[in-house]
N, C-alpha and C. Protein backbone atom coordinates (compact mmCIF):
# COMPACT_ATOMS: atom_id res chain seq x y z
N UNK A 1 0.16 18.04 -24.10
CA UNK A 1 0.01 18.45 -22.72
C UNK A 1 1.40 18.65 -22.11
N UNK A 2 1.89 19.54 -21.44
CA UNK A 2 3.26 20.30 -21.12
C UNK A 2 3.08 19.49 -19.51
N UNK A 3 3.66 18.85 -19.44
CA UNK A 3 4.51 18.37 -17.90
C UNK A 3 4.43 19.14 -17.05
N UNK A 4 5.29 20.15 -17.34
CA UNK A 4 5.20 21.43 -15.83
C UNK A 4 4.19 22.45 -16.48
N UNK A 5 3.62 23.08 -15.29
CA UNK A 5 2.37 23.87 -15.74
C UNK A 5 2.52 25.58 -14.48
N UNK A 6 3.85 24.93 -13.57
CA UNK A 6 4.31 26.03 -12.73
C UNK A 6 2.89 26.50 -11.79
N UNK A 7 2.14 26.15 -11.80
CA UNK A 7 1.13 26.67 -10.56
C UNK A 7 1.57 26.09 -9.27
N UNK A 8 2.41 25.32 -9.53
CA UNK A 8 2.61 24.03 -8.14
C UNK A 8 3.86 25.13 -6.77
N UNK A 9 4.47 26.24 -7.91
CA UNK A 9 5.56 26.84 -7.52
C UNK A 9 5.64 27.12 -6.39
N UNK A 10 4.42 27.55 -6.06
CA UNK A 10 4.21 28.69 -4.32
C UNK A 10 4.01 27.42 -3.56
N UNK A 11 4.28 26.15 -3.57
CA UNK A 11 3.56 25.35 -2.51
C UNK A 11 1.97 24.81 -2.52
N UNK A 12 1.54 25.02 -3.55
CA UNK A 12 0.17 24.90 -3.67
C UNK A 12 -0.02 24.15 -4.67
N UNK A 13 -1.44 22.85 -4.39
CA UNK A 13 -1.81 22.41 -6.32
C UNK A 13 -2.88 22.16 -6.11
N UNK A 14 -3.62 21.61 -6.87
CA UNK A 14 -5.28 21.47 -7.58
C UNK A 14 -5.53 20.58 -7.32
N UNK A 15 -6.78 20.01 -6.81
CA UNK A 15 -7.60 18.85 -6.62
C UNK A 15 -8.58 18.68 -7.93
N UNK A 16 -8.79 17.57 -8.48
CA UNK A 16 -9.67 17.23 -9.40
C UNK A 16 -11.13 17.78 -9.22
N UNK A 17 -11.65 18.75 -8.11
CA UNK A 17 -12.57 19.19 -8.32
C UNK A 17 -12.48 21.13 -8.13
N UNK A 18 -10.78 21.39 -8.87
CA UNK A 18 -10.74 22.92 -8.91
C UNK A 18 -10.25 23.12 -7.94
N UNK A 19 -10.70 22.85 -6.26
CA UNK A 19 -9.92 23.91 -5.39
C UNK A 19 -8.40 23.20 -5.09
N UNK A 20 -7.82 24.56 -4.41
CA UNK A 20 -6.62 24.50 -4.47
C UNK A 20 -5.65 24.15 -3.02
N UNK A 21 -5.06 23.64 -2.40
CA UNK A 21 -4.41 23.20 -1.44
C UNK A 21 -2.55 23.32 -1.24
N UNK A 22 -2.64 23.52 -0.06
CA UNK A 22 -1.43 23.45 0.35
C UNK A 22 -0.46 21.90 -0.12
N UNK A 23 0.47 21.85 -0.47
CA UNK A 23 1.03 20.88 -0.68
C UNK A 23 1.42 20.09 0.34
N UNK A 24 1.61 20.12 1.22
CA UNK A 24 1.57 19.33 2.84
C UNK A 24 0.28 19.21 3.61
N UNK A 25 -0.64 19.66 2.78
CA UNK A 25 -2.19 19.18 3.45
C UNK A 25 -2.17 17.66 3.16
N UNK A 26 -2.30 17.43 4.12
CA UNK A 26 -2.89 15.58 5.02
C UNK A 26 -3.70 14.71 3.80
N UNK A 27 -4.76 15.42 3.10
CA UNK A 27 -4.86 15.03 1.84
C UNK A 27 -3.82 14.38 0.66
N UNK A 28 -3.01 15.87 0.29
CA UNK A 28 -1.91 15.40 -0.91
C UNK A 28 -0.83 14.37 0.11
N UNK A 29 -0.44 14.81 1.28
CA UNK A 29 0.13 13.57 1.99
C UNK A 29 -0.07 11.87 1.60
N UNK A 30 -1.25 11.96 1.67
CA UNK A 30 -2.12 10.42 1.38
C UNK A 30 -2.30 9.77 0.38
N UNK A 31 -2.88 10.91 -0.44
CA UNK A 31 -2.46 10.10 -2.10
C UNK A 31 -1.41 10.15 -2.13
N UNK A 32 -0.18 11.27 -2.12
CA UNK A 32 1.45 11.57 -2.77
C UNK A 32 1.55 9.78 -2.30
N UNK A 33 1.44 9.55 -0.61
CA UNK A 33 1.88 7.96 -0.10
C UNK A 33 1.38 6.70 -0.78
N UNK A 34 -0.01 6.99 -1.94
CA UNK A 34 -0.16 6.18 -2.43
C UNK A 34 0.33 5.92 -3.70
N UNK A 35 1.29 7.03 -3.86
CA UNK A 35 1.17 7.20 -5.80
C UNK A 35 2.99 6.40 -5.36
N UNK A 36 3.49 6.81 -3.83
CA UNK A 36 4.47 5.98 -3.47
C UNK A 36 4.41 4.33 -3.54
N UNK A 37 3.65 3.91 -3.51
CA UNK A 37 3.45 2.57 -2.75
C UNK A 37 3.13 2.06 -4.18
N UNK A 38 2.46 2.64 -4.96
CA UNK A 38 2.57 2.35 -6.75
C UNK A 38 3.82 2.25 -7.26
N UNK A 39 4.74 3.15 -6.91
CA UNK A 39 6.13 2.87 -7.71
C UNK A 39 6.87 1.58 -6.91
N UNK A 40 6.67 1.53 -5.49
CA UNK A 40 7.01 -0.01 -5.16
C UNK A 40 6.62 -0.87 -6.25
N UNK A 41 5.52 -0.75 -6.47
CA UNK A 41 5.04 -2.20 -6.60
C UNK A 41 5.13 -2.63 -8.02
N UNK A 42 5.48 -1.12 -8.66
CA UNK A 42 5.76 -1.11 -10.06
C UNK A 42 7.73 -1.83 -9.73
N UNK A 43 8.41 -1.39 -9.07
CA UNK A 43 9.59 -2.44 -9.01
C UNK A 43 9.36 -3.77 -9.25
N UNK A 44 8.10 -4.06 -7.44
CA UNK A 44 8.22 -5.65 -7.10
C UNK A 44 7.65 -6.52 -8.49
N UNK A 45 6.44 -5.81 -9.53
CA UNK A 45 6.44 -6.40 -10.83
C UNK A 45 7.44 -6.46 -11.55
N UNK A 46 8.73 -6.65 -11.83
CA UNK A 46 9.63 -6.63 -12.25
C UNK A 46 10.51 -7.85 -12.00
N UNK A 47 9.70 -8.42 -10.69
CA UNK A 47 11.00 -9.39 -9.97
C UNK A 47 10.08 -10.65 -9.85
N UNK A 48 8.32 -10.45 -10.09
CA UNK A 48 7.56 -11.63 -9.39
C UNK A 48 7.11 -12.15 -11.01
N UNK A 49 6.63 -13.72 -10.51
CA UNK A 49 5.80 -14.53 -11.88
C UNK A 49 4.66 -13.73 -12.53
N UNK A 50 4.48 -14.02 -13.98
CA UNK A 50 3.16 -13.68 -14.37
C UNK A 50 2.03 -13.67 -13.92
N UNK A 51 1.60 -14.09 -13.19
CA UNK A 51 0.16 -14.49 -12.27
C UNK A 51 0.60 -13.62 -11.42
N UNK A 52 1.49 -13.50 -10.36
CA UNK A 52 1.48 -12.58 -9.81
C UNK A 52 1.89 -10.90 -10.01
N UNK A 53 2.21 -10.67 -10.93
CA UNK A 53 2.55 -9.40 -11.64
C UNK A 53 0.55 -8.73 -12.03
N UNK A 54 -0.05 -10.02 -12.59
CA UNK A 54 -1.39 -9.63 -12.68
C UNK A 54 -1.88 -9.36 -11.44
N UNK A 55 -1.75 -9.96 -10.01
CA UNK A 55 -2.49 -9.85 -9.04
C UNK A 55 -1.83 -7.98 -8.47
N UNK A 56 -0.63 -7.66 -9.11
CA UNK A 56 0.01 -6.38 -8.65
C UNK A 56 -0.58 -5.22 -9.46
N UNK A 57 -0.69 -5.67 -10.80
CA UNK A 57 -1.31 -4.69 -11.76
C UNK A 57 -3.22 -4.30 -10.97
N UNK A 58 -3.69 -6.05 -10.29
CA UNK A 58 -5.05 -5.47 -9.74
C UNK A 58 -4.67 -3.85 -8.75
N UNK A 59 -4.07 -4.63 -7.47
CA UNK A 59 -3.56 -3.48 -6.97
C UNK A 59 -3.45 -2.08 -7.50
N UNK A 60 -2.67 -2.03 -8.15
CA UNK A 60 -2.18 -0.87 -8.62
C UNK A 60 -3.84 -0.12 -8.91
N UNK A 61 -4.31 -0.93 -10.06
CA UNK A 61 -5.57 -0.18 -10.46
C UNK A 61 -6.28 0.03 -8.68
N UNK A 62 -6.55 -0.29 -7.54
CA UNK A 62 -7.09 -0.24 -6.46
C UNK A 62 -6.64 1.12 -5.96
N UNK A 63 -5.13 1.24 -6.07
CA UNK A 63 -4.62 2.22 -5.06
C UNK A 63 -4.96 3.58 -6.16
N UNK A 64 -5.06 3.39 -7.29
CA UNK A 64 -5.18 4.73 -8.52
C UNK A 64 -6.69 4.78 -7.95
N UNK A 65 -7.42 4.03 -8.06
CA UNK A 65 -9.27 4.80 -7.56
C UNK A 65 -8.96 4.93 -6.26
N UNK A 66 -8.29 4.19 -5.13
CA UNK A 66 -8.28 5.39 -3.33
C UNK A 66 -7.82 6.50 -3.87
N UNK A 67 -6.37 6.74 -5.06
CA UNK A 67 -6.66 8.16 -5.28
C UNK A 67 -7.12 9.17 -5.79
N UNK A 68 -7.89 8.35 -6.46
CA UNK A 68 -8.27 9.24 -7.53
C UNK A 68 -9.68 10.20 -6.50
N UNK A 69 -10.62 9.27 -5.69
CA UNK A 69 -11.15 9.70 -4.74
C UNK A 69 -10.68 11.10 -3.92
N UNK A 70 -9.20 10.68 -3.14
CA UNK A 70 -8.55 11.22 -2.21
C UNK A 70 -8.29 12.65 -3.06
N UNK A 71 -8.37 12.65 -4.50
CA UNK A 71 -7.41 13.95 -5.56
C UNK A 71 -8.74 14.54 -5.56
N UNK A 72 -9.93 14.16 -5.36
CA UNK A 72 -11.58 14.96 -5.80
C UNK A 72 -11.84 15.95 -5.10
N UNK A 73 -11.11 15.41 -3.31
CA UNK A 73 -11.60 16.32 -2.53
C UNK A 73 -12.79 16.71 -2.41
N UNK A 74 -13.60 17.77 -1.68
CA UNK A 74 -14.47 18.41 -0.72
C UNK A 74 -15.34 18.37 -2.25
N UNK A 75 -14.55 18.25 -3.49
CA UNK A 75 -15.64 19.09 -4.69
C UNK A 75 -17.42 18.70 -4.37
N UNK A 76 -18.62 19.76 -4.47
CA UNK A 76 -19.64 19.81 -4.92
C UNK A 76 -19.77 19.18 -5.84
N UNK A 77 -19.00 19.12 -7.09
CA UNK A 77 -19.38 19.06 -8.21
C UNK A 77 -19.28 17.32 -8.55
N UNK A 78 -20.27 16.95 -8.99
CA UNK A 78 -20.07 15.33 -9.16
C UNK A 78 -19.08 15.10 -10.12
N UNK A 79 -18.07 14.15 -9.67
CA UNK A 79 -17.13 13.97 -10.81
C UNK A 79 -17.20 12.61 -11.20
N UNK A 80 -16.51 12.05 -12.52
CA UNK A 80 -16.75 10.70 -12.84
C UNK A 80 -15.69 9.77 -12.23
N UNK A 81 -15.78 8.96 -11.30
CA UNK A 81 -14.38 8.32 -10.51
C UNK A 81 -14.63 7.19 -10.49
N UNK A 82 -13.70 6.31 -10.50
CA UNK A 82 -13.78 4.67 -10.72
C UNK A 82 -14.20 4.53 -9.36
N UNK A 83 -15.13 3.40 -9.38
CA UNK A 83 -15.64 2.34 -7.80
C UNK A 83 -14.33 1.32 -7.41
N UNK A 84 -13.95 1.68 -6.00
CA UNK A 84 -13.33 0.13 -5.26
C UNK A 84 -14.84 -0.64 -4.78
N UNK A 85 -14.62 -1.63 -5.23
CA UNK A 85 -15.83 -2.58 -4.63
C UNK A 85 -15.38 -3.11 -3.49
N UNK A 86 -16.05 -3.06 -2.56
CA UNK A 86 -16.11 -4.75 -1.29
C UNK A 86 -15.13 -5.99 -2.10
N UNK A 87 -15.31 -5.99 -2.67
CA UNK A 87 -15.58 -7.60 -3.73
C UNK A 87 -13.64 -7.54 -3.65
N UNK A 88 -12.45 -6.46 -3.71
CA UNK A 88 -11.76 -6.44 -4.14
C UNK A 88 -10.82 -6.50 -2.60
N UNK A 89 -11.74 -6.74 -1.05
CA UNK A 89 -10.65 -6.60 -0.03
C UNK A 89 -11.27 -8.36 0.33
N UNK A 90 -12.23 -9.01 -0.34
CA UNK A 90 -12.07 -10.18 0.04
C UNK A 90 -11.27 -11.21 -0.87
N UNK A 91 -11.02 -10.43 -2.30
CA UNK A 91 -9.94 -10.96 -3.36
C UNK A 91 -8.93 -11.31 -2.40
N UNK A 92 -8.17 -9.87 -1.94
CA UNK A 92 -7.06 -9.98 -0.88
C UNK A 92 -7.20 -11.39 0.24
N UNK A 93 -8.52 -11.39 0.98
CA UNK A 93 -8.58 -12.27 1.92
C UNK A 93 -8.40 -13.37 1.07
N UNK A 94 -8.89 -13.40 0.43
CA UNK A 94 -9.26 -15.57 -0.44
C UNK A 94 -7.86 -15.73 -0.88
N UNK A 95 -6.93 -14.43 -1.35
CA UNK A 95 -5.59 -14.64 -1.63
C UNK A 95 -4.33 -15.14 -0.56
N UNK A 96 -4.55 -14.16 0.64
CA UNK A 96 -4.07 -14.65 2.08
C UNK A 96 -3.96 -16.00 2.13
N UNK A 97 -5.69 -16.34 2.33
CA UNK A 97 -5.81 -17.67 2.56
C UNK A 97 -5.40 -18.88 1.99
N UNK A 98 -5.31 -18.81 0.73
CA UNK A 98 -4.54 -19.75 -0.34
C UNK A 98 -3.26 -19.19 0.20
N UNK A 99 -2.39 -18.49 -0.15
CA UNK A 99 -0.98 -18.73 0.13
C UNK A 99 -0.82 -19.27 1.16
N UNK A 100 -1.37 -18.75 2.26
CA UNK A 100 -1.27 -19.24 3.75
C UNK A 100 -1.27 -21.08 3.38
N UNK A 101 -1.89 -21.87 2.98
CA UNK A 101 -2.63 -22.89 2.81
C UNK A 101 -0.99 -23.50 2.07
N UNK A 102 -0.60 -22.64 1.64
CA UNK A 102 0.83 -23.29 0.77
C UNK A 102 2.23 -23.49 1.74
N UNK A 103 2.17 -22.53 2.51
CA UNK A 103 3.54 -22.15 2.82
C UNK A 103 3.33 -22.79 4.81
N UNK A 104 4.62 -23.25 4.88
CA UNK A 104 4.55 -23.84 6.83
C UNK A 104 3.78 -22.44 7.47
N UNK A 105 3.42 -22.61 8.49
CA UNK A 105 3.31 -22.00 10.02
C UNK A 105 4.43 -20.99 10.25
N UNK A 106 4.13 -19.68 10.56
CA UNK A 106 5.02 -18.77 11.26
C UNK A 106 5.66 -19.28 12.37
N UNK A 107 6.69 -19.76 12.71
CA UNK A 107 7.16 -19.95 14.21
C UNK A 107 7.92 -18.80 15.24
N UNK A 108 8.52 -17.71 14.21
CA UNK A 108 9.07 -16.64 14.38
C UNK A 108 8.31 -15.26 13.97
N UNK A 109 8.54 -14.27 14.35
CA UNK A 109 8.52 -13.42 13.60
C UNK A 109 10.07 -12.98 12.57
N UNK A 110 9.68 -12.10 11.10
CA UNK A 110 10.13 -13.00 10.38
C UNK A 110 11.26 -11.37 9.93
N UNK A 111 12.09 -11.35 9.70
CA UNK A 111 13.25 -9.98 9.90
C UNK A 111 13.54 -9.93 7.51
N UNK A 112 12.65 -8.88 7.15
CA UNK A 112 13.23 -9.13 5.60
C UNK A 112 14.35 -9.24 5.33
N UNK A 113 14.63 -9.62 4.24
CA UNK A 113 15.31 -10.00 3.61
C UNK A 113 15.88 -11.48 3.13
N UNK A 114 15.26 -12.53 2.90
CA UNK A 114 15.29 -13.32 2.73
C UNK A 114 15.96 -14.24 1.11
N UNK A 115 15.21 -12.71 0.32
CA UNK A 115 15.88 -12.93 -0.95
C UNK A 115 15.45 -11.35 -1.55
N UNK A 116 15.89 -11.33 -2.67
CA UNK A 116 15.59 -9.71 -2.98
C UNK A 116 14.10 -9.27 -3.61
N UNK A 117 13.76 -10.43 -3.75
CA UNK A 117 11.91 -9.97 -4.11
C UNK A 117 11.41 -9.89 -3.32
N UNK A 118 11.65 -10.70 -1.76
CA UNK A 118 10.50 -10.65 -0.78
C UNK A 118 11.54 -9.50 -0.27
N UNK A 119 12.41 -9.07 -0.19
CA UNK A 119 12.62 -7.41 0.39
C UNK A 119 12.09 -6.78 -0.25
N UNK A 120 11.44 -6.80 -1.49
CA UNK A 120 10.49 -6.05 -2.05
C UNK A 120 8.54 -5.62 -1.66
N UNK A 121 8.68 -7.15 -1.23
CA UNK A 121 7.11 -7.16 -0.37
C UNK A 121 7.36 -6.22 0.77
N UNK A 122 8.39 -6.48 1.60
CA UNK A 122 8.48 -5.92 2.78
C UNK A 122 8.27 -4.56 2.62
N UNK A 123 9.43 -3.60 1.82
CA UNK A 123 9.00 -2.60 1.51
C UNK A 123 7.87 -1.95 1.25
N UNK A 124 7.23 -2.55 0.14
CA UNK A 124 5.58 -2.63 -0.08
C UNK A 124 4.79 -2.45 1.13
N UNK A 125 4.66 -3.49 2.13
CA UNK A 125 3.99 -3.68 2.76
C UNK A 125 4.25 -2.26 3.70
N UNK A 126 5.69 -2.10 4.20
CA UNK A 126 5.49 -0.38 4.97
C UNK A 126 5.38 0.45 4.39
N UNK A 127 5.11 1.02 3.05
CA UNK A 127 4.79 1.93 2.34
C UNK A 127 3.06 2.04 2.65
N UNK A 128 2.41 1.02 2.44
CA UNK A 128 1.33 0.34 2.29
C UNK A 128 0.62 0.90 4.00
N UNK A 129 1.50 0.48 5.05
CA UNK A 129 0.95 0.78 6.36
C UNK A 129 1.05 2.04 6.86
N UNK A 130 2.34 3.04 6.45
CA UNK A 130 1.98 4.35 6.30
C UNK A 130 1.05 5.08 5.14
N UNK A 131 0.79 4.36 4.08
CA UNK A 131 -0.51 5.04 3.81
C UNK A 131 -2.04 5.27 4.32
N UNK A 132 -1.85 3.88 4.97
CA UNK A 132 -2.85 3.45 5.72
C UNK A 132 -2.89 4.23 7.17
N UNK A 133 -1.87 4.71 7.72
CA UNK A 133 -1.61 5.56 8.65
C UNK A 133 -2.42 7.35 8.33
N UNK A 134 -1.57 7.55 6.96
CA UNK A 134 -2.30 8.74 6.25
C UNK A 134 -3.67 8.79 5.63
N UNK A 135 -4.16 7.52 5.96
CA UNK A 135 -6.11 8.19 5.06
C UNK A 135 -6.41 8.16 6.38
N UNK A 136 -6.40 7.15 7.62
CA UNK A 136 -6.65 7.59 8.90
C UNK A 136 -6.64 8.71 9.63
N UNK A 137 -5.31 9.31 9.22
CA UNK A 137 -5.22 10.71 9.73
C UNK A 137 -6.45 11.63 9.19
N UNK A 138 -6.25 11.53 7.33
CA UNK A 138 -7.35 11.89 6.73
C UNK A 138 -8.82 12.02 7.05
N UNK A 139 -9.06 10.88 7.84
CA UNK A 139 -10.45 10.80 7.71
C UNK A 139 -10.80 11.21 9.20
N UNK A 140 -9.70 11.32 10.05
CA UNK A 140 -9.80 12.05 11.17
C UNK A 140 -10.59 13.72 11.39
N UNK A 141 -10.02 13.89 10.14
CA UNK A 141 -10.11 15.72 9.82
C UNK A 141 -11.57 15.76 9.01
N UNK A 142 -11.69 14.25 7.79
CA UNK A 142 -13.32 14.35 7.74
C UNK A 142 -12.95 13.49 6.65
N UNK A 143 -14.44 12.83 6.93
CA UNK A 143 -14.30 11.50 6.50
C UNK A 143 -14.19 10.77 5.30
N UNK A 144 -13.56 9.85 4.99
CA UNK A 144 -13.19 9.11 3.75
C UNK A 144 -14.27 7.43 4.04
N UNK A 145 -14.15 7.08 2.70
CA UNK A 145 -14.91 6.06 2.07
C UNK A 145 -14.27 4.72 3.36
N UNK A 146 -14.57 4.43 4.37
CA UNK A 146 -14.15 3.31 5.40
C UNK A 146 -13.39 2.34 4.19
N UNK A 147 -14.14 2.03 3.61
CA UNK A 147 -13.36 0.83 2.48
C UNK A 147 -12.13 0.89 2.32
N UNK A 148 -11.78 2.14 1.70
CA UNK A 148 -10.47 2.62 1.10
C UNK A 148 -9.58 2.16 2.57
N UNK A 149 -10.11 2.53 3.78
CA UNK A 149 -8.80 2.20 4.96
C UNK A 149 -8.45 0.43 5.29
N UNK A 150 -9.60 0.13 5.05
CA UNK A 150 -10.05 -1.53 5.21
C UNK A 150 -9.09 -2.36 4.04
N UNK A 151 -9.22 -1.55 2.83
CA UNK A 151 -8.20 -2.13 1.61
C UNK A 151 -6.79 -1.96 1.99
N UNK A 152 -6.28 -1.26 2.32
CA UNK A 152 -5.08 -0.47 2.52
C UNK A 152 -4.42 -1.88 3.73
N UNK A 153 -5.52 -1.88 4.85
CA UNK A 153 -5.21 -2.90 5.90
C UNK A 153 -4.68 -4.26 5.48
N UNK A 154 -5.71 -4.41 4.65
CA UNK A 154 -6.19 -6.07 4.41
C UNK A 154 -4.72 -6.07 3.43
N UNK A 155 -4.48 -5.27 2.41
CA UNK A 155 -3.51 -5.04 1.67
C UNK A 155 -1.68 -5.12 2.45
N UNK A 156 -1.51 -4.50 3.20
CA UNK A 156 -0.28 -5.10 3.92
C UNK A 156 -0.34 -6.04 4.37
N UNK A 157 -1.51 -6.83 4.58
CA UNK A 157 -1.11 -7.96 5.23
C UNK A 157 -0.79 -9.06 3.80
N UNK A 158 -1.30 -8.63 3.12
CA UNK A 158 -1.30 -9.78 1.65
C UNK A 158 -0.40 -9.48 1.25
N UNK A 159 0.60 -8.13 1.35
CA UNK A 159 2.05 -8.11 1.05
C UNK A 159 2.98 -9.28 2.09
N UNK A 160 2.57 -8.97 3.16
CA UNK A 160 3.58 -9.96 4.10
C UNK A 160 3.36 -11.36 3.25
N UNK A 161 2.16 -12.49 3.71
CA UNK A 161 1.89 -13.38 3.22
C UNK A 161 2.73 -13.13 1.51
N UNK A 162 2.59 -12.50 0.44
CA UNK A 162 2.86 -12.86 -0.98
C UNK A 162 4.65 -12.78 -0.36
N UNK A 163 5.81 -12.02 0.41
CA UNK A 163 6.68 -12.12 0.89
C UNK A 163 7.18 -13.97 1.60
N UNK A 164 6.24 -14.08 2.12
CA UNK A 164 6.35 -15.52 2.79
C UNK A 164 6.34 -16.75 1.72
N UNK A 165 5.19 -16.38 0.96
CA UNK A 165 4.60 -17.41 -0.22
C UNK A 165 6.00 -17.67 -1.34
N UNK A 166 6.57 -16.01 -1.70
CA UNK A 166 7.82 -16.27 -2.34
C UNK A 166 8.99 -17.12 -1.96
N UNK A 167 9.08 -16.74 -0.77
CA UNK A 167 10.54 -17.06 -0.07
C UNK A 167 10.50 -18.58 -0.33
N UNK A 168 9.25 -19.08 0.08
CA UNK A 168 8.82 -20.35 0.01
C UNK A 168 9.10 -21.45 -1.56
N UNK A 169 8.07 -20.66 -2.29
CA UNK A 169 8.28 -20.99 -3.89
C UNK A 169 9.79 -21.02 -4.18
N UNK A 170 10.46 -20.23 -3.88
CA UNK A 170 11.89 -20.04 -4.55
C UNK A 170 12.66 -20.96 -3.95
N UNK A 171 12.47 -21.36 -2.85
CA UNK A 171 13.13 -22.09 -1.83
C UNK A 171 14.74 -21.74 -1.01
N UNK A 172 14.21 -20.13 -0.82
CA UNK A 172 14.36 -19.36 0.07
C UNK A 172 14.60 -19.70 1.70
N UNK A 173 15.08 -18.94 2.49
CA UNK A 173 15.23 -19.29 4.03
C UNK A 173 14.79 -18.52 4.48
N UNK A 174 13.11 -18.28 5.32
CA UNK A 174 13.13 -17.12 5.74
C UNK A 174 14.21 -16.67 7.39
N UNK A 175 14.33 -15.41 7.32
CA UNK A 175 15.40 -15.36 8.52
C UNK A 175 14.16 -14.61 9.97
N UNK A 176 14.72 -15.89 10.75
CA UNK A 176 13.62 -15.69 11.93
C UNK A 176 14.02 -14.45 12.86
N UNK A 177 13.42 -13.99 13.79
CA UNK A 177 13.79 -12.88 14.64
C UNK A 177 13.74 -13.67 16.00
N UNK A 178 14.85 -14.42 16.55
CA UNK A 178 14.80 -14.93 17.66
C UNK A 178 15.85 -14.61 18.83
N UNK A 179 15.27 -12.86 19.49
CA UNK A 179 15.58 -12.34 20.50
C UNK A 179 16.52 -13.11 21.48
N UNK A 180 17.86 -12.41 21.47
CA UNK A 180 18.88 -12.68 23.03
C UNK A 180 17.89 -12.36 23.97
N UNK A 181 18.42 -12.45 25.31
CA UNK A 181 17.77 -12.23 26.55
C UNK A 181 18.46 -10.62 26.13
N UNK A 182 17.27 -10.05 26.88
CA UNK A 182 16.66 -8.45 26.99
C UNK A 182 18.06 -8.33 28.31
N UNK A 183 19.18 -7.43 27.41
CA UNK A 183 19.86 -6.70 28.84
C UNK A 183 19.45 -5.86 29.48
N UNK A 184 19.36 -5.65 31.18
CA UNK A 184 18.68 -4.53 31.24
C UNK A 184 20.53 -3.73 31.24
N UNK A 185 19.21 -1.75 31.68
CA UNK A 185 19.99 -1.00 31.55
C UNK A 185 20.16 -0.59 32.91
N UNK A 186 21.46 -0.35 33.30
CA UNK A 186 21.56 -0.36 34.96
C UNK A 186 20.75 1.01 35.27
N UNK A 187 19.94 1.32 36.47
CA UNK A 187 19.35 2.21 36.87
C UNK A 187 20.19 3.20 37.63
């Protein structure tokens, strides 16, 4: 199978069910942001424990079926596409909740960089909220699977928390965001 196939040339490519689209349609926007938020996370596996490298590999397989969905498009034609279950945005929650359960109380809001893996969550996690920005837009124009936006949600937030949970484990400092007094600007 040849890599380049040159149809892409004029600005245009193929959806998994044949028709063809502009390359800045709101669609390829959304997956392209998810196939982004995959190569994050393909880094942050690089830097986190075994157990959690598995909980990234779940992911990964999650964000490949939102796209694989998002790549089908409008098609008539029934195609064969992997299921996101329900079952996989309360994984996320029961995961939240255990880390949460490990690590102190937020007292701050919390500024990344703490160590260089949890600048990795962070990243994640805004990759993660502009995708989540882009199936919204998406489903604005017509509608997508609610789930897929609900995962995406529940999903940055389990980046922050696995960011917190690290800093913690490693015994890390997280760095708080604790605002000077607001100068004003003379009128």
């Amino acid at each position: 199978m040849k890599i380049y196939t040159k149809t892409g040339d004029k600005g245009e490519t193929g959806l998994l069910g044949g028709d063809r689209v502009s390359k800045a349609d709101i669609r390829i926007e959304a997956y392209g942001t998810l196939d982004e938020l995959n190569a994050v996370i393909g880094l942050l596996c690089q830097k986190v424990s075994p157990q959690d490298r598995d909980s990234l590999r779940r992911i990964q397989w999650g964000l490949f079926t939102i796209g694989s969905h998002l790549a089908a498009g409008r098609s008539d034609k029934p195609l064969p596409l992997p299921i996101l279950e329900a079952e996989e945005v309360r994984w996320l929650e029961d995961d939240i909740d255990r880390r949460q359960s490990e690590i102190p109380p937020m007292r701050h809001f919390i500024l990344p960089g703490s160590c260089e893996v949890e600048a990795y969550t962070h990243l994640a996690r805004t990759v993660c909220r502009r995708a989540e920005r882009r199936l919204v837009a998406l489903n604005a124009q017509e509608p997508i699977n609610p789930l897929f936006i609900e995962y995406l949600n529940r999903l940055s937030d389990w980046f922050f928390v696995l960011g917190r949970h690290i800093t913690y484990l490693l015994g890390a400092q997280e760095i708080p965001w604790i605002p000077e007094k607001v100068k004003q600007n003379p009128a």
